[in-house]
C-alpha atoms as a PDB file:
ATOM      1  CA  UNK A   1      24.018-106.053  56.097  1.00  0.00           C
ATOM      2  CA  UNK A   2      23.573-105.152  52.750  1.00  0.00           C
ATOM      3  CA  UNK A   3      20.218-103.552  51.567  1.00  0.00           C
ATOM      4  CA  UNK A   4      18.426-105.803  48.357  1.00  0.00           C
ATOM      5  CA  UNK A   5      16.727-103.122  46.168  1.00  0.00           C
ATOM      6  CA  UNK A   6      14.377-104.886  43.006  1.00  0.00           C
ATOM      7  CA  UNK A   7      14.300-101.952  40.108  1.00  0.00           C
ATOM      8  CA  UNK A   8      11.737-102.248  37.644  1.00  0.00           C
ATOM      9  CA  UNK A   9      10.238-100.317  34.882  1.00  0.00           C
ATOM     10  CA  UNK A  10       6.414-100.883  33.662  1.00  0.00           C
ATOM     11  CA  UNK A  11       7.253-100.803  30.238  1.00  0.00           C
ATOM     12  CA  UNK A  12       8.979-103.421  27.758  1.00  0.00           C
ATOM     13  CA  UNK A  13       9.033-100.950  25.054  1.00  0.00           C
ATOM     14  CA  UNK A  14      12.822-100.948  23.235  1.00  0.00           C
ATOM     15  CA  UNK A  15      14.325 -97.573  24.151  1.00  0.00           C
ATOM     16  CA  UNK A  16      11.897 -96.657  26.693  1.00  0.00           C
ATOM     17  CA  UNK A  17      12.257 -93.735  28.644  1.00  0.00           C
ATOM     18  CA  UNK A  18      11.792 -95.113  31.999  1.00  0.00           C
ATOM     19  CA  UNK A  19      14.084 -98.606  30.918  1.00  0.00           C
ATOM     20  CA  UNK A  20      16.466 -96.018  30.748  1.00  0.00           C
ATOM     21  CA  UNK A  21      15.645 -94.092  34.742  1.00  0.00           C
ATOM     22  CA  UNK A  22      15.407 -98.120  36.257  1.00  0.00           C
ATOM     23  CA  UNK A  23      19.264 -98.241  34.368  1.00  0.00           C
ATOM     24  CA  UNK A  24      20.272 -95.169  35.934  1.00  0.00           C
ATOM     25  CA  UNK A  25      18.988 -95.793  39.168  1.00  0.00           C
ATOM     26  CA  UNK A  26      20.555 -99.467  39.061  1.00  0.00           C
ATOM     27  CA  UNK A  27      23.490 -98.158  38.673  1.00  0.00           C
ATOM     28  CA  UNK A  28      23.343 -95.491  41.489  1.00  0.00           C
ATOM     29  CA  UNK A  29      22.280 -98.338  43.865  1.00  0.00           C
ATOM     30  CA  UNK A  30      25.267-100.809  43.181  1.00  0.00           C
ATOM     31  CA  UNK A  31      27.883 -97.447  43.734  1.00  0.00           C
ATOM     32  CA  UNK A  32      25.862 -97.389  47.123  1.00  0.00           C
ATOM     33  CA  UNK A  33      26.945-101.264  48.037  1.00  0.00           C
ATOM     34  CA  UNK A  34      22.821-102.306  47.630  1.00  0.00           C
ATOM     35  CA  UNK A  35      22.604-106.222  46.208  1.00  0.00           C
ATOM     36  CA  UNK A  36      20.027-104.841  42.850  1.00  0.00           C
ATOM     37  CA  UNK A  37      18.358-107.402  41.326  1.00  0.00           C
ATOM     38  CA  UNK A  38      16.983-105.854  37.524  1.00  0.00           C
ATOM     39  CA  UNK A  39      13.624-107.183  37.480  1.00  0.00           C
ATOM     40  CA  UNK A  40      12.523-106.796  33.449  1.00  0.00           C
ATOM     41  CA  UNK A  41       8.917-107.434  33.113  1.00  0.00           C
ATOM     42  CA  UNK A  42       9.651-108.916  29.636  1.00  0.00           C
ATOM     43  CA  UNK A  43      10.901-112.288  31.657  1.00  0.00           C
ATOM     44  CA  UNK A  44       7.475-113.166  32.797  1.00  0.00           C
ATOM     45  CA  UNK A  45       4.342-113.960  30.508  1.00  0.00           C
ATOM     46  CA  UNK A  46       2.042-113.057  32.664  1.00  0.00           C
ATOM     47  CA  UNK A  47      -2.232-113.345  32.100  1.00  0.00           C
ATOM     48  CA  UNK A  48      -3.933-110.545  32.185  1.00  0.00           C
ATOM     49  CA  UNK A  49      -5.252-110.956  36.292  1.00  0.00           C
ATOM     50  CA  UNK A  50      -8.593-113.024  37.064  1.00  0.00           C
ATOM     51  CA  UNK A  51      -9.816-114.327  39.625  1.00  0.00           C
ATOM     52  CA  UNK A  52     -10.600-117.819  37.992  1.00  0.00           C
ATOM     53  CA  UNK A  53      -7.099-118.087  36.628  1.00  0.00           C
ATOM     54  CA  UNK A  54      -5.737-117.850  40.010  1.00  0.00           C
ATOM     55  CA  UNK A  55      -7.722-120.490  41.211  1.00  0.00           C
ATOM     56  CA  UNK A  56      -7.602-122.869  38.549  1.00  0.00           C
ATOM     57  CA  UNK A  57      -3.955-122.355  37.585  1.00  0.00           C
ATOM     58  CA  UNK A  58      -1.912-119.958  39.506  1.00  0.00           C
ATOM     59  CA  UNK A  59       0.836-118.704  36.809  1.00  0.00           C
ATOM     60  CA  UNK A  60       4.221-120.189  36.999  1.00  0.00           C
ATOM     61  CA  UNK A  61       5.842-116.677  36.008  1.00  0.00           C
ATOM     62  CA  UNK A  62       3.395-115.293  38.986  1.00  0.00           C
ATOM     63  CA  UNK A  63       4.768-117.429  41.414  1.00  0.00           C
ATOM     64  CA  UNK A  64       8.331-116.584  40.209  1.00  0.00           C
ATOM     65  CA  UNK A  65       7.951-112.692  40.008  1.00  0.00           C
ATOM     66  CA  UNK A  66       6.736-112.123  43.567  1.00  0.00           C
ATOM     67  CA  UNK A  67       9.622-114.579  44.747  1.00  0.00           C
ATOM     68  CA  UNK A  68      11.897-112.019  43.376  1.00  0.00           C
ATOM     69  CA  UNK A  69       9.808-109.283  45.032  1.00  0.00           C
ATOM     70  CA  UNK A  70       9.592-111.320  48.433  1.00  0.00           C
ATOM     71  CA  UNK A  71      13.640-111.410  47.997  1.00  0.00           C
ATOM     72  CA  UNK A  72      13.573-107.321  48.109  1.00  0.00           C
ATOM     73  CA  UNK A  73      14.333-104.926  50.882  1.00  0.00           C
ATOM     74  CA  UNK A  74      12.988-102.070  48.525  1.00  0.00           C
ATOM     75  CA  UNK A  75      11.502-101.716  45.349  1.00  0.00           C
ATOM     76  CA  UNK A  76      12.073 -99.073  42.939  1.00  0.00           C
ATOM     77  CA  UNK A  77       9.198 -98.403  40.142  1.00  0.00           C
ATOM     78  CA  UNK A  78      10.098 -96.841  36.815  1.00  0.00           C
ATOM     79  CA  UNK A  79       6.341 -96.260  35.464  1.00  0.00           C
ATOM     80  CA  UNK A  80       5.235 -94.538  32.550  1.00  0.00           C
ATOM     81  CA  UNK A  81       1.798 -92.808  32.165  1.00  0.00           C
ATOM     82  CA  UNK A  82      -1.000 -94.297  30.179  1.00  0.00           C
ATOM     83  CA  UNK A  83      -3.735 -91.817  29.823  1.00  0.00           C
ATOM     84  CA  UNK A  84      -2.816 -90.636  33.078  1.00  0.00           C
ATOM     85  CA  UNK A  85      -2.300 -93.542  35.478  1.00  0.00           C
ATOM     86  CA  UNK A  86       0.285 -96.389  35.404  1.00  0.00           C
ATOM     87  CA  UNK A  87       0.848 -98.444  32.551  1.00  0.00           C
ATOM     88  CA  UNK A  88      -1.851-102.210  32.207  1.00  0.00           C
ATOM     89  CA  UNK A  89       1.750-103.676  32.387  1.00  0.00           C
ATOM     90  CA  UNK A  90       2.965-102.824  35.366  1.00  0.00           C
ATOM     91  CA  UNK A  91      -0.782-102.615  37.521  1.00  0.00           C
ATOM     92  CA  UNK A  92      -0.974-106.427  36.465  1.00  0.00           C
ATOM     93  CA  UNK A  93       2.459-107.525  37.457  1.00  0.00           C
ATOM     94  CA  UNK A  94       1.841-105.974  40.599  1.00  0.00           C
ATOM     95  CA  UNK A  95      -1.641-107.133  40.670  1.00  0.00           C
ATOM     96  CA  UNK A  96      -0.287-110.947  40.417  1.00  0.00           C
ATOM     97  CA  UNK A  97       2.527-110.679  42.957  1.00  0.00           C
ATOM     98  CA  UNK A  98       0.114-109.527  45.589  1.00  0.00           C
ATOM     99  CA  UNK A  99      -2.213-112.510  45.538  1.00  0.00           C
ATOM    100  CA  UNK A 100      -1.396-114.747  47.965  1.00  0.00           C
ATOM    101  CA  UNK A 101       0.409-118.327  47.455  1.00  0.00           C
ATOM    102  CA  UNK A 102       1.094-121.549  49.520  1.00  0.00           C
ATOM    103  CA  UNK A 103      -1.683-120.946  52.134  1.00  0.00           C
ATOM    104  CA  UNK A 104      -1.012-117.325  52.878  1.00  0.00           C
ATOM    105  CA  UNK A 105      -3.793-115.318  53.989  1.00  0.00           C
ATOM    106  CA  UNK A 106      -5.840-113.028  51.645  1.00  0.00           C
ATOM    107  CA  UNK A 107      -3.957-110.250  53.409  1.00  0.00           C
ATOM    108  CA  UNK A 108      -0.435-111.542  53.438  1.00  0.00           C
ATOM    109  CA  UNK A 109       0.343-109.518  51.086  1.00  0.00           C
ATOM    110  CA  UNK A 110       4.464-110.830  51.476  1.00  0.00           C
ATOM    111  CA  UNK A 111       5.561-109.522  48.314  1.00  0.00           C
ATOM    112  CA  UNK A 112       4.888-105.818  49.244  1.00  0.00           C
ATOM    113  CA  UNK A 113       3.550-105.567  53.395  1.00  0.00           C
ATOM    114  CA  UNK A 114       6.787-103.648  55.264  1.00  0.00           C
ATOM    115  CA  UNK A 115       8.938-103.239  52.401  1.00  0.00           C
ATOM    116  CA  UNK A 116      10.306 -99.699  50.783  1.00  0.00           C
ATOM    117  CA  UNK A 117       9.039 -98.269  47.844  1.00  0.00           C
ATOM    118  CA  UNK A 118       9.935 -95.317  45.333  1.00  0.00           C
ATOM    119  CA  UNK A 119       8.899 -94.468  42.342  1.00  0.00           C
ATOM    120  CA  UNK A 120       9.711 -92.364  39.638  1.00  0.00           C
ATOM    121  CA  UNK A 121       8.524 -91.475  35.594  1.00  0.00           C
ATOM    122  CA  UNK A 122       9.902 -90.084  32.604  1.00  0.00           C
ATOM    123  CA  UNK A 123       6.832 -88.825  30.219  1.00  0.00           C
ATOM    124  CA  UNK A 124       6.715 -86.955  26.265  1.00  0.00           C
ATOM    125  CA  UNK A 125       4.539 -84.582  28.914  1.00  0.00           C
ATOM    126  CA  UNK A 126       5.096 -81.303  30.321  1.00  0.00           C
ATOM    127  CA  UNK A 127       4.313 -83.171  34.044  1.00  0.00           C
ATOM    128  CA  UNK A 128       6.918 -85.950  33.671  1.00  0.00           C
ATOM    129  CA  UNK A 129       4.045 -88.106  34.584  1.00  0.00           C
ATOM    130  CA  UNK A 130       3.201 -87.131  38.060  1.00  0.00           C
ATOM    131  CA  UNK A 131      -0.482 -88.357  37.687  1.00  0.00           C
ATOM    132  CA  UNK A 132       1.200 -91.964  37.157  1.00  0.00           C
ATOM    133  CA  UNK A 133       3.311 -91.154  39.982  1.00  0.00           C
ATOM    134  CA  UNK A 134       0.060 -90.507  42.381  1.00  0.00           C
ATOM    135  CA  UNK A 135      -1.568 -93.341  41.243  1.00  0.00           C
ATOM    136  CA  UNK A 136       0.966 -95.785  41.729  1.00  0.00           C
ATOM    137  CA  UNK A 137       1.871 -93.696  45.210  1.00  0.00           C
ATOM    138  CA  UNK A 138      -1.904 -94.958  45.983  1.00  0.00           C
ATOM    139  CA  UNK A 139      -1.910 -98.453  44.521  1.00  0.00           C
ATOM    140  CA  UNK A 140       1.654 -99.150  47.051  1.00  0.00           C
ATOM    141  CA  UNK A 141       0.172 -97.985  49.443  1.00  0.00           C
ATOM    142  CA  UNK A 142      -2.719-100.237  48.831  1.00  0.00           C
ATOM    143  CA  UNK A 143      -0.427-102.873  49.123  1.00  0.00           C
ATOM    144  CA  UNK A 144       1.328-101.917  52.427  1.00  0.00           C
ATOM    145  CA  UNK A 145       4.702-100.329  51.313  1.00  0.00           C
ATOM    146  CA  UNK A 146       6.256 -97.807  52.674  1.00  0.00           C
ATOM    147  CA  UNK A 147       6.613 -95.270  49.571  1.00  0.00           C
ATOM    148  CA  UNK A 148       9.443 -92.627  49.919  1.00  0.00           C
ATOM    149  CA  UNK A 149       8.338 -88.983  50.101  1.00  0.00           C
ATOM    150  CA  UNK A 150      10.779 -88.389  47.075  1.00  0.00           C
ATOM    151  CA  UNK A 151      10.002 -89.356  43.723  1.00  0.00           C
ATOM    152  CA  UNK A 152      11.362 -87.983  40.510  1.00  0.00           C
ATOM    153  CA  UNK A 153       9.290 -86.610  37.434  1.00  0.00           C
ATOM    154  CA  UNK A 154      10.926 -86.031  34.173  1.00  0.00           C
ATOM    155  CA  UNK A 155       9.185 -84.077  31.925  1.00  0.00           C
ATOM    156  CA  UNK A 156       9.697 -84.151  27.795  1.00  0.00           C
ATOM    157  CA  UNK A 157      11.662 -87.539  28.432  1.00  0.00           C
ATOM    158  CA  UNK A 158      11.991 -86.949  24.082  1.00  0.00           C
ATOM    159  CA  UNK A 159      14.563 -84.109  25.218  1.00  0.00           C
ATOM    160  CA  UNK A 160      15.645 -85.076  28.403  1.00  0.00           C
ATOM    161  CA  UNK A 161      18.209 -87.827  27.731  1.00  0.00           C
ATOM    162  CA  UNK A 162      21.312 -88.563  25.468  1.00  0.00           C
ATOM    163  CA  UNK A 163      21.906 -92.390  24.889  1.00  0.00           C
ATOM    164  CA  UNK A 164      21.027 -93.514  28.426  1.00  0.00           C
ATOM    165  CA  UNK A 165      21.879 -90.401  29.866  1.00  0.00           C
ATOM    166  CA  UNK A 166      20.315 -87.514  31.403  1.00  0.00           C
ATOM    167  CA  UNK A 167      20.762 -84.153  29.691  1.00  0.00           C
ATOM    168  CA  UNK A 168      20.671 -82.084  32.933  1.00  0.00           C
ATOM    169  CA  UNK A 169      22.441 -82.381  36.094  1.00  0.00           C
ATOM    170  CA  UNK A 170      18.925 -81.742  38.456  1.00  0.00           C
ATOM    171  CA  UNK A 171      16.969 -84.727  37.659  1.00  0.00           C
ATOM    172  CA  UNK A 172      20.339 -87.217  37.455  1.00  0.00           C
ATOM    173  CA  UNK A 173      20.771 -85.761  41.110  1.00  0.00           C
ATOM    174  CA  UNK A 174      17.266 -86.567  41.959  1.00  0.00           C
ATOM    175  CA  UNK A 175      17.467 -89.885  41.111  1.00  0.00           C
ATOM    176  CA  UNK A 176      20.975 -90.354  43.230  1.00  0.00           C
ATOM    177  CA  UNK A 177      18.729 -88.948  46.266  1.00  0.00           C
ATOM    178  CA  UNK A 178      15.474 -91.086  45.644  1.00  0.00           C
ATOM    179  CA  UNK A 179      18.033 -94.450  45.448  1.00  0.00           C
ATOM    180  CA  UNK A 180      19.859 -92.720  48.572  1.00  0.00           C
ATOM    181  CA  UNK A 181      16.805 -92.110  50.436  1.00  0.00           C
ATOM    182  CA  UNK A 182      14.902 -95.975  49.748  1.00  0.00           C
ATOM    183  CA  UNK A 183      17.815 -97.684  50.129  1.00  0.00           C
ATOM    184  CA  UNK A 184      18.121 -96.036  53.791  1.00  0.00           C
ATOM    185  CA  UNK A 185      14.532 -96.722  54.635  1.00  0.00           C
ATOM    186  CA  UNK A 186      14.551-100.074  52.918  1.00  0.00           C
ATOM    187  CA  UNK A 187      17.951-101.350  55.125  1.00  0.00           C
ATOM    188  CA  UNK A 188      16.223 -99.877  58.072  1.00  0.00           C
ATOM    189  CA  UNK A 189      12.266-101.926  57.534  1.00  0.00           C
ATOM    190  CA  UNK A 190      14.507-105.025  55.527  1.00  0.00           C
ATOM    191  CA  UNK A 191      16.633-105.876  58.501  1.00  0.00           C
ATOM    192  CA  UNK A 192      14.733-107.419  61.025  1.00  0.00           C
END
């Protein structure tokens, strides 16, 4: 069977950094065989989360964004850092899909629960955004996915591509291995 791997990066930002890792990675997955659904957080106008929205009108773009995520084997998370975590963006999206829907169970959790996660950043810092990395590392976790030990940091992302491309052969090889690695533990959890 073939493994479904979502790919999404927390930032809508034309010529973003990690727009351009989720593209990589995308790519790497389909050479695998994986079925990659592009999930662009630009598709979905999503409220800031509250508790009072959900219950007096659960989002339409809610419902449809964790039906995408529910469709996944794996997820792969391109994330920026905001002052040091992950971006409002992304937190929220993933903040929405994990609520539950059509009489699920406060811990349902079927967007997420038993699926394959990695994540990787591309930051202007000298850490490539590792502190995102551990935050999001904790917030998946949170959520009951099983996040990859590898994960790929690119530091001075300003420097570090050309077009859409990486400028160095170690981090374009780390992404190939992260995709390599989820997409084997995501076809392993996925198939049931």
């Amino acid at each position: 069977m073939t493994t479904k791997i979502g790919i999404v990066a927390g930032s809508t930002r034309q010529g973003s950094y990690n727009r351009r890792l989720a593209r990589i990675a995308s790519a790497d997955a389909r050479a695998a065989g994986a079925e990659v659904t592009d999930i662009d957080l630009r598709d979905f106008e999503l409220p800031i989360y509250a508790h009072e929205i959900e219950f007096d009108a659960f989002p339409a773009a809610a419902i449809e964004l964790k039906a995408l995520f529910q469709a996944q084997d794996a997820i792969l998370f391109a994330s920026p850092e905001y002052n040091g975590s992950v971006t409002g963006l992304l937190k929220n999206a993933i903040d929405w899909a994990s609520r539950p829907t059509d009489g699920e169970s406060l811990i349902a959790l079927s967007a997420f629960r038993g699926k394959a996660a990695g994540i990787m950043s591309a930051s202007l810092s000298p850490f490539g955004g590792l502190r995102s990395l551990a935050h999001l590392r904790q917030i998946l976790g949170t959520v009951q996915m099983l996040v990859v030990p590898e994960q790929v940091a690119i530091p001075s992302a300003h420097q570090a591509f050309e077009d859409d491309a990486l400028v160095d052969a170690l981090p374009r090889q780390l992404i190939t291995g992260l995709v390599e690695s989820l997409l084997n533990v995501g076809g392993k959890l996925g198939f049931d």
